[in-house]
C-alpha atoms as a PDB file:
ATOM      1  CA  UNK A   1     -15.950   6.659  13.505  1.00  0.00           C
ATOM      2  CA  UNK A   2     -13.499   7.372  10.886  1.00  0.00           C
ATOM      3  CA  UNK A   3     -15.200   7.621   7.177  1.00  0.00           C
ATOM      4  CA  UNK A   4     -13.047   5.710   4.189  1.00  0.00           C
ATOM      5  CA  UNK A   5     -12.916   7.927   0.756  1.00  0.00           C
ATOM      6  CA  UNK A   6     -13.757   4.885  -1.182  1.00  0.00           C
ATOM      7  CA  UNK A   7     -12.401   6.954  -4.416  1.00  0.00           C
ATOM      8  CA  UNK A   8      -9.019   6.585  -2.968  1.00  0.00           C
ATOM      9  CA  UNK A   9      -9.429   2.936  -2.327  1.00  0.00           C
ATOM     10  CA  UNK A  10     -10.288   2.358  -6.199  1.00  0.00           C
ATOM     11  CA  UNK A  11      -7.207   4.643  -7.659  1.00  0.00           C
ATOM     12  CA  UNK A  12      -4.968   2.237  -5.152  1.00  0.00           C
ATOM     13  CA  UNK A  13      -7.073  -1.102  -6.359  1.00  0.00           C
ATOM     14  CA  UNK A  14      -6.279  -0.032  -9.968  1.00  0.00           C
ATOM     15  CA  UNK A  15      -2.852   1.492  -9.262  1.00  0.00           C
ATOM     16  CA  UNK A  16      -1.775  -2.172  -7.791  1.00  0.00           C
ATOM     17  CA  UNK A  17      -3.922  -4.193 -10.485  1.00  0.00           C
ATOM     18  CA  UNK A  18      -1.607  -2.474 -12.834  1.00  0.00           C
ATOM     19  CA  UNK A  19       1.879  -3.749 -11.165  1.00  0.00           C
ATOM     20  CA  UNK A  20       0.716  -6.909 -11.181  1.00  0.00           C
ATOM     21  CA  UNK A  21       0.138  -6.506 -15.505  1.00  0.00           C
ATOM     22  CA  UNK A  22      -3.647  -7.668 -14.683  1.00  0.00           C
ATOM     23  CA  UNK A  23      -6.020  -6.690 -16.669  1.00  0.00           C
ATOM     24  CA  UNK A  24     -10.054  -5.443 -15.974  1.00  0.00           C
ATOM     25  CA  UNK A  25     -10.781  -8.408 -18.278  1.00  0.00           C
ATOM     26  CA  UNK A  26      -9.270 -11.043 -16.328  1.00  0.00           C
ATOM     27  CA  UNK A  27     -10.631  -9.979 -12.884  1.00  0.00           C
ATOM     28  CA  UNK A  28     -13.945  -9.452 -14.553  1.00  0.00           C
ATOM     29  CA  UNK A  29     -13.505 -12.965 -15.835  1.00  0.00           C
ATOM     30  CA  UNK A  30     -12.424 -14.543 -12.291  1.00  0.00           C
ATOM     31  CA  UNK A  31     -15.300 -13.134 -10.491  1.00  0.00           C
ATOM     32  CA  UNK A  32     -17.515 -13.458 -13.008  1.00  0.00           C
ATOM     33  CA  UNK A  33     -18.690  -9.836 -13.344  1.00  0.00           C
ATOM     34  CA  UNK A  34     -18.559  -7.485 -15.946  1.00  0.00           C
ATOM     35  CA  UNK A  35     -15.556  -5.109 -17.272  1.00  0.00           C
ATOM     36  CA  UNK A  36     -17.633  -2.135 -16.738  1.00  0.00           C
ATOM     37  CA  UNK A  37     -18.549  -3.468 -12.527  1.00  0.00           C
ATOM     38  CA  UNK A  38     -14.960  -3.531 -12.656  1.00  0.00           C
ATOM     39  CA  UNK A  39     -14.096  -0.189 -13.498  1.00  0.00           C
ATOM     40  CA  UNK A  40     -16.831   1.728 -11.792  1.00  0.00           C
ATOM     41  CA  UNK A  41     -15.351  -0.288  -8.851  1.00  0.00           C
ATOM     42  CA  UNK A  42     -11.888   1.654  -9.452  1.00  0.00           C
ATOM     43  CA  UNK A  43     -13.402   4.540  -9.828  1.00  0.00           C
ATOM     44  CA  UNK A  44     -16.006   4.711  -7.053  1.00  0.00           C
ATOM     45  CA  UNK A  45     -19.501   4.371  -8.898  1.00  0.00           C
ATOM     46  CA  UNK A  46     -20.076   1.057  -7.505  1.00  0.00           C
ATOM     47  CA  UNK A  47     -20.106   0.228  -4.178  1.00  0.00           C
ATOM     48  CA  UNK A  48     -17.086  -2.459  -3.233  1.00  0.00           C
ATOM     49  CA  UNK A  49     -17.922  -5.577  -1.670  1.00  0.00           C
ATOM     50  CA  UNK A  50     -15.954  -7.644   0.550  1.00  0.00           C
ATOM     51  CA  UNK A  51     -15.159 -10.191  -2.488  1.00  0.00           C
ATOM     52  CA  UNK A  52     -13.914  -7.807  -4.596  1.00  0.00           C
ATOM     53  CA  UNK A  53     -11.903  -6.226  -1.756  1.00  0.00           C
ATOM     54  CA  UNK A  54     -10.368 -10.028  -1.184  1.00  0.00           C
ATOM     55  CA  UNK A  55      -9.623 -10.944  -5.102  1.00  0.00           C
ATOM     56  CA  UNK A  56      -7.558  -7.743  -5.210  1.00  0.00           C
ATOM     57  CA  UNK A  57      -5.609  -8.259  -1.948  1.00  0.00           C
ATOM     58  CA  UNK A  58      -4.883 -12.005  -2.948  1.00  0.00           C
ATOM     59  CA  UNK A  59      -3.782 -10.833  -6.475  1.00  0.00           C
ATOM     60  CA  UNK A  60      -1.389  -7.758  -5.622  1.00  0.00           C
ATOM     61  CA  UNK A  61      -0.236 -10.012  -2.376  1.00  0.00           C
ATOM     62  CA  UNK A  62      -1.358  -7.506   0.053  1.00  0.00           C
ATOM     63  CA  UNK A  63      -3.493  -7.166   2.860  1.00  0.00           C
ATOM     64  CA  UNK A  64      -7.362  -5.723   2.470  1.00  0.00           C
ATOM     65  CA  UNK A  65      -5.740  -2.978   5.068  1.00  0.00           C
ATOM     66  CA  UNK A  66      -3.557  -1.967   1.906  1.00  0.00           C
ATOM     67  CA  UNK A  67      -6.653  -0.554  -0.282  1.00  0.00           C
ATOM     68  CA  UNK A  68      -8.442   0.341   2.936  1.00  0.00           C
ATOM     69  CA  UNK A  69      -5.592   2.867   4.334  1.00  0.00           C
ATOM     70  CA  UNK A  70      -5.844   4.778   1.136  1.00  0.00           C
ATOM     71  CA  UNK A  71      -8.800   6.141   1.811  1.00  0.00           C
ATOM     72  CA  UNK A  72      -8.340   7.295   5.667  1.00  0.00           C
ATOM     73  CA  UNK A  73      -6.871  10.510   6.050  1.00  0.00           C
ATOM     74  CA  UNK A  74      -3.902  10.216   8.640  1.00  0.00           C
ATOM     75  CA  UNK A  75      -2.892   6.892   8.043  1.00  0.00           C
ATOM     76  CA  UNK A  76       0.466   7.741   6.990  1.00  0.00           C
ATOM     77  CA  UNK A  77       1.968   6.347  10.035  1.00  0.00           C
ATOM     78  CA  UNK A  78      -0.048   3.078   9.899  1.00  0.00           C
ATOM     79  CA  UNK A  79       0.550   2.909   5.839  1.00  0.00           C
ATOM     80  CA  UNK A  80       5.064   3.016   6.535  1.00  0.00           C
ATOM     81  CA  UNK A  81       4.070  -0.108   8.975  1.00  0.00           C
ATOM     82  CA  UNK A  82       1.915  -1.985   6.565  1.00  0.00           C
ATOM     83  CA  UNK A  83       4.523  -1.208   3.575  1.00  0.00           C
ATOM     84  CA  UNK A  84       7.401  -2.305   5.970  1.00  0.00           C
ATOM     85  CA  UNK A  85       5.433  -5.870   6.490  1.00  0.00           C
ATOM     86  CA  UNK A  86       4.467  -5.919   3.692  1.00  0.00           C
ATOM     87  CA  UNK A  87       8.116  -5.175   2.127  1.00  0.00           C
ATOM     88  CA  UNK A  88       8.873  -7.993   4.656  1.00  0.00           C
ATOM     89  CA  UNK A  89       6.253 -10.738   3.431  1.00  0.00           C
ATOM     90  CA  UNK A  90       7.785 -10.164  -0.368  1.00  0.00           C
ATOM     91  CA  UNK A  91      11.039 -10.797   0.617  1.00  0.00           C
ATOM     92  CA  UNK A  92      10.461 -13.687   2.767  1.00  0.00           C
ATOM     93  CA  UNK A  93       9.147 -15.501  -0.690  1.00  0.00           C
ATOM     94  CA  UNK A  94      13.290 -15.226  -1.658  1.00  0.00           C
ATOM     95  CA  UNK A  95      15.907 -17.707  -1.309  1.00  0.00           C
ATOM     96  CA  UNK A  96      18.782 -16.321   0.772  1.00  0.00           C
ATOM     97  CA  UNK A  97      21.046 -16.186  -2.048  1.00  0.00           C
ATOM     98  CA  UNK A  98      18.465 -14.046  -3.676  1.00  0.00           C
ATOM     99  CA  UNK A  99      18.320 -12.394  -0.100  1.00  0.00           C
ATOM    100  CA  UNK A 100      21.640 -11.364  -0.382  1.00  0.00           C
ATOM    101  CA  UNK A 101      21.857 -10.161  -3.550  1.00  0.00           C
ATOM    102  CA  UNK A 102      18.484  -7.473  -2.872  1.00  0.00           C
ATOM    103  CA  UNK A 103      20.251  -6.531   0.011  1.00  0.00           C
ATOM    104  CA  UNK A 104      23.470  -5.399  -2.212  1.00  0.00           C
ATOM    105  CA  UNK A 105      20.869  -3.800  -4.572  1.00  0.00           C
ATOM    106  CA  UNK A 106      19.179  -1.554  -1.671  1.00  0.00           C
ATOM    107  CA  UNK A 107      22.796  -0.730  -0.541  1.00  0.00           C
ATOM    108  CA  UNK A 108      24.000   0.296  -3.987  1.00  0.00           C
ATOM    109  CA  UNK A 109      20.725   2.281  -4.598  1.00  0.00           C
ATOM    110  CA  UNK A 110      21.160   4.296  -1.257  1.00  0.00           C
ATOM    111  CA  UNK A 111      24.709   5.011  -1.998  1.00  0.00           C
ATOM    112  CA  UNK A 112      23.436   6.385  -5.459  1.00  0.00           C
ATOM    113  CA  UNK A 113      21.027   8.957  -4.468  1.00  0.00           C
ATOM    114  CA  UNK A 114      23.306  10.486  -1.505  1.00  0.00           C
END
């Protein structure tokens, strides 16, 4: 069975909190926990539990696999699939004009860096 360095999970809990601009405070507030639960979370000196696990997935809009992959060694393969649905899930929440327009962007961008 394949061990899960849990100090990996937190960095990528706390690495996708941040994109999202949310704070320690306001998930400590949601789940009704402390700031300090919080942080020892993200930085492995609590244990995670499954709710914990969820709130963050809902709130960065990615799957529990997302934190969980972090912390298997080898999972690079597994992590370009789960960033290629997820990539996919994001942009399904456009409107095709907006579609379009990322699509021109990502073209642009490619030409840039060759």
């Amino acid at each position: 069975m394949e061990t899960i360095d849990f100090s990996k999970v937190g960095l990528k809990m706390k690495e996708l909190r941040m994109e999202q601009g949310a704070t320690q405070e306001k998930i400590a507030d949601a789940l009704e926990c402390t700031v300090a639960f919080i942080s020892n979370i993200e930085n492995n000196r609590a244990k995670l539990n499954l709710r914990v696990l969820l709130y963050y997935a809902n709130l960065c809009n990615v799957s529990v696999d997302t934190f969980l992959d972090a912390g298997r060694p080898g999972a690079s393969v597994e992590k370009e699939a789960a960033q290629e649905a997820e990539l996919l899930r994001v942009f399904q929440t456009f409107t095709l004009e907006e579609r379009d327009k990322i699509i021109k962007i990502m073209k642009l961008w490619k030409k840039t860096e060759a």
